[in-house]
C-alpha atoms as a PDB file:
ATOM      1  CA  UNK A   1       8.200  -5.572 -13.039  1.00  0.00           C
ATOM      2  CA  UNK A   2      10.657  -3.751 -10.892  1.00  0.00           C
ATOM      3  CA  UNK A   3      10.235  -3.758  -6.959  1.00  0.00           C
ATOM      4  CA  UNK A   4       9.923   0.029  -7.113  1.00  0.00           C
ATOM      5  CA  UNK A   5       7.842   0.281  -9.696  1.00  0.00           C
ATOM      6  CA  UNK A   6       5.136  -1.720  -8.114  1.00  0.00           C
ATOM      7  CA  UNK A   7       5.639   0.150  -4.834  1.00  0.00           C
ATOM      8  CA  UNK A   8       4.726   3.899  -5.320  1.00  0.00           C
ATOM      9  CA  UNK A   9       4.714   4.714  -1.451  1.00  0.00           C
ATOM     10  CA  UNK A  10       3.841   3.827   1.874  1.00  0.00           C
ATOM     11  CA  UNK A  11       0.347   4.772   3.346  1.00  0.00           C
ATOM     12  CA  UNK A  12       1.636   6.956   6.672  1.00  0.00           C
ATOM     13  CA  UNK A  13      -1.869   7.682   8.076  1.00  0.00           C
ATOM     14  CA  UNK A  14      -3.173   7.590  12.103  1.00  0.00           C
ATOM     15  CA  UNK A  15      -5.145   4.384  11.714  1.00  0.00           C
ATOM     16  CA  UNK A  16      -2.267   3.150   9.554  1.00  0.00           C
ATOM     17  CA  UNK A  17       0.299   3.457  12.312  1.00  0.00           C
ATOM     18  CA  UNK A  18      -2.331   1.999  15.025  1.00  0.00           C
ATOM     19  CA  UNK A  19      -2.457  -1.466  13.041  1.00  0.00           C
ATOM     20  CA  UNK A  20       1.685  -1.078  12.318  1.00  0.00           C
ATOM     21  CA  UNK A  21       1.573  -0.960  16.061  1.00  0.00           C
ATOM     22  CA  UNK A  22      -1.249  -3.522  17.173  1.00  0.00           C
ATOM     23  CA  UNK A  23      -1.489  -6.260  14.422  1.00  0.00           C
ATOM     24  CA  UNK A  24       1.370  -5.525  11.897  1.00  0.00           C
ATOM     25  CA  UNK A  25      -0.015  -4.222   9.153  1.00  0.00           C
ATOM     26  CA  UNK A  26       0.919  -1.628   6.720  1.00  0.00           C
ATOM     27  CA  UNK A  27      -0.395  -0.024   4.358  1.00  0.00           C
ATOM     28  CA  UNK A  28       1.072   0.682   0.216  1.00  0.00           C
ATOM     29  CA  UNK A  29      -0.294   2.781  -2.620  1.00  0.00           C
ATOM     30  CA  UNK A  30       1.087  -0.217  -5.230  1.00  0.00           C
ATOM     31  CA  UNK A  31       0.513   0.266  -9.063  1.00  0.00           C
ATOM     32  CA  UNK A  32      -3.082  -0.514 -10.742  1.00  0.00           C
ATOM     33  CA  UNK A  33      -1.879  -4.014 -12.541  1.00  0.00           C
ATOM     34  CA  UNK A  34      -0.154  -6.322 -10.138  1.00  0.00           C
ATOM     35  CA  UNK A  35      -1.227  -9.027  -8.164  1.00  0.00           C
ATOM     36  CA  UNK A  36      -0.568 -10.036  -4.525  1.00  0.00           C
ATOM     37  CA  UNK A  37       2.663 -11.789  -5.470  1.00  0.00           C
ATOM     38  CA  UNK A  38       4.382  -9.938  -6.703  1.00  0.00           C
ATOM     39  CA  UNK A  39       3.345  -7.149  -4.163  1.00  0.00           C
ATOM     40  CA  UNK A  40       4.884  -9.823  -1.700  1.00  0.00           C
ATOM     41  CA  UNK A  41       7.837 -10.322  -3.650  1.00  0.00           C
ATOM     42  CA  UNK A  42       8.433  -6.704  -3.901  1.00  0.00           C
ATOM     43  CA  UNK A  43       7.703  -6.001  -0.194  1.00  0.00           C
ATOM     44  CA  UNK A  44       9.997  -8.804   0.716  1.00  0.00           C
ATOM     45  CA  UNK A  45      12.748  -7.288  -1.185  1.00  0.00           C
ATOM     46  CA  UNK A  46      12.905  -3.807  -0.498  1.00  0.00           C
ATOM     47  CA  UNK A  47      12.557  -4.000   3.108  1.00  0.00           C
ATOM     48  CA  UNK A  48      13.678  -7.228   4.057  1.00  0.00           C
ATOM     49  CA  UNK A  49      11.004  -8.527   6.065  1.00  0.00           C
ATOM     50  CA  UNK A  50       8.822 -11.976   5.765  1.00  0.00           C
ATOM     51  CA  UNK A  51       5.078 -11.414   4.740  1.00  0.00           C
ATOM     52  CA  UNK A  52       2.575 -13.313   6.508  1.00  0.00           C
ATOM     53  CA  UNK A  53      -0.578 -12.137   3.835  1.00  0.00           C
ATOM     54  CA  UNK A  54      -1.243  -9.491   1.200  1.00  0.00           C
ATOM     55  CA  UNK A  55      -5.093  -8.100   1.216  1.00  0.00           C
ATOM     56  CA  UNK A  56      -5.814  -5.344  -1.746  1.00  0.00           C
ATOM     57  CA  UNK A  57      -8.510  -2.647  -2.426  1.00  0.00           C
ATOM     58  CA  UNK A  58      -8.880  -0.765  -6.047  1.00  0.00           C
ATOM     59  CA  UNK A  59     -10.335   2.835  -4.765  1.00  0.00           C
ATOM     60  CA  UNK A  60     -11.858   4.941  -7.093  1.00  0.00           C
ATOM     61  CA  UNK A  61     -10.687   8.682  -7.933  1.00  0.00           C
ATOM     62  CA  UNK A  62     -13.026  11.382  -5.677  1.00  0.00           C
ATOM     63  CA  UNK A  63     -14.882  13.720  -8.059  1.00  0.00           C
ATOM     64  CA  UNK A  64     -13.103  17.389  -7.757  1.00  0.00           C
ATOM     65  CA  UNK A  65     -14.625  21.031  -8.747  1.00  0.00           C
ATOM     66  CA  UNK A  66     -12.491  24.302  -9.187  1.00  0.00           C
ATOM     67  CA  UNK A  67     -14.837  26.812 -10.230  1.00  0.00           C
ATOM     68  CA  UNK A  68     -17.579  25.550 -12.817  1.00  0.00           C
ATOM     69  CA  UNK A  69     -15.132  22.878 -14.300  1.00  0.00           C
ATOM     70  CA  UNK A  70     -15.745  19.243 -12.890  1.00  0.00           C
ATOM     71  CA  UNK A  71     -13.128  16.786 -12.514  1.00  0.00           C
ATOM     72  CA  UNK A  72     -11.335  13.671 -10.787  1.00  0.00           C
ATOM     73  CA  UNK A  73      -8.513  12.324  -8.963  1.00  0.00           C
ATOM     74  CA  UNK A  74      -6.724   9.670 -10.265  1.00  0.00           C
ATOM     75  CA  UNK A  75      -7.919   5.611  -9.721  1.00  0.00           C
ATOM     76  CA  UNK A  76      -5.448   4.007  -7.133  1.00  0.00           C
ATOM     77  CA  UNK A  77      -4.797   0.416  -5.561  1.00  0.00           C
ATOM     78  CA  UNK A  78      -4.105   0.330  -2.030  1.00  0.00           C
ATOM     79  CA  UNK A  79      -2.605  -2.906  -0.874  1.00  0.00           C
ATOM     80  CA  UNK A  80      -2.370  -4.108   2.640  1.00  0.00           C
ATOM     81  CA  UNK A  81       1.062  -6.116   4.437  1.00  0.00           C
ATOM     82  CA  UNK A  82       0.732  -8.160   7.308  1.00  0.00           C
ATOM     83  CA  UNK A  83       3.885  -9.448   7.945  1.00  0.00           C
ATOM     84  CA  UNK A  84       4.940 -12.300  10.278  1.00  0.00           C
ATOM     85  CA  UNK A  85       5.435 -11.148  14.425  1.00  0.00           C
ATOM     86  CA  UNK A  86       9.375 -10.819  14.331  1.00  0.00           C
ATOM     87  CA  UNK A  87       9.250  -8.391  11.484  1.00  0.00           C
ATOM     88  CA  UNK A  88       9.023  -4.730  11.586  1.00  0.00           C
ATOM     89  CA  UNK A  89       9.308  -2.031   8.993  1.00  0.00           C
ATOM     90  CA  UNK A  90      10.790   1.048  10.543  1.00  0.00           C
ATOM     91  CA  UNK A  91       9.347   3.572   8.104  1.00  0.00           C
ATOM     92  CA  UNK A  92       5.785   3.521  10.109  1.00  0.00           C
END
């Protein structure tokens, strides 16, 4: 799979740019069927940095209401980057 493909787009949040700061991690929306490697590989490659560990979390869709019709947001995979302490990625 291509290295944008499995990245959708960076997670640019308050407590995301706290542990970009402190501890070096970053946070991706990445797409529901890959695995940490090829996360890594894909990190690796489109921002040229060394990754130290990949940790992920599947989150479930919130339930939405407009009106009397129910419905929900999308399912999404949020993967966490630690990368190793020379490396930063200057998007956070």
């Amino acid at each position: 799979m291509e290295d944008y493909k499995v990245v959708i787009r960076p997670l640019v949040t308050e407590q995301g740019m706290h542990f970009a700061n402190v501890k070096g991690a970053y946070s991706f929306e990445v797409a529901q069927g890959v695995n940490k490697t090829q996360i890594r590989k894909a990190i690796e490659n489109l921002y040229n940095v060394k990754v130290r560990r990949v940790c992920t979390a599947n989150r479930k869709g919130k339930l939405r209401r407009k009106g009397r019709s129910i419905g929900k947001t999308s399912d999404w995979k949020k993967a966490v980057v630690y990368l190793k302490p020379d490396y930063h990625i200057d998007l956070f």
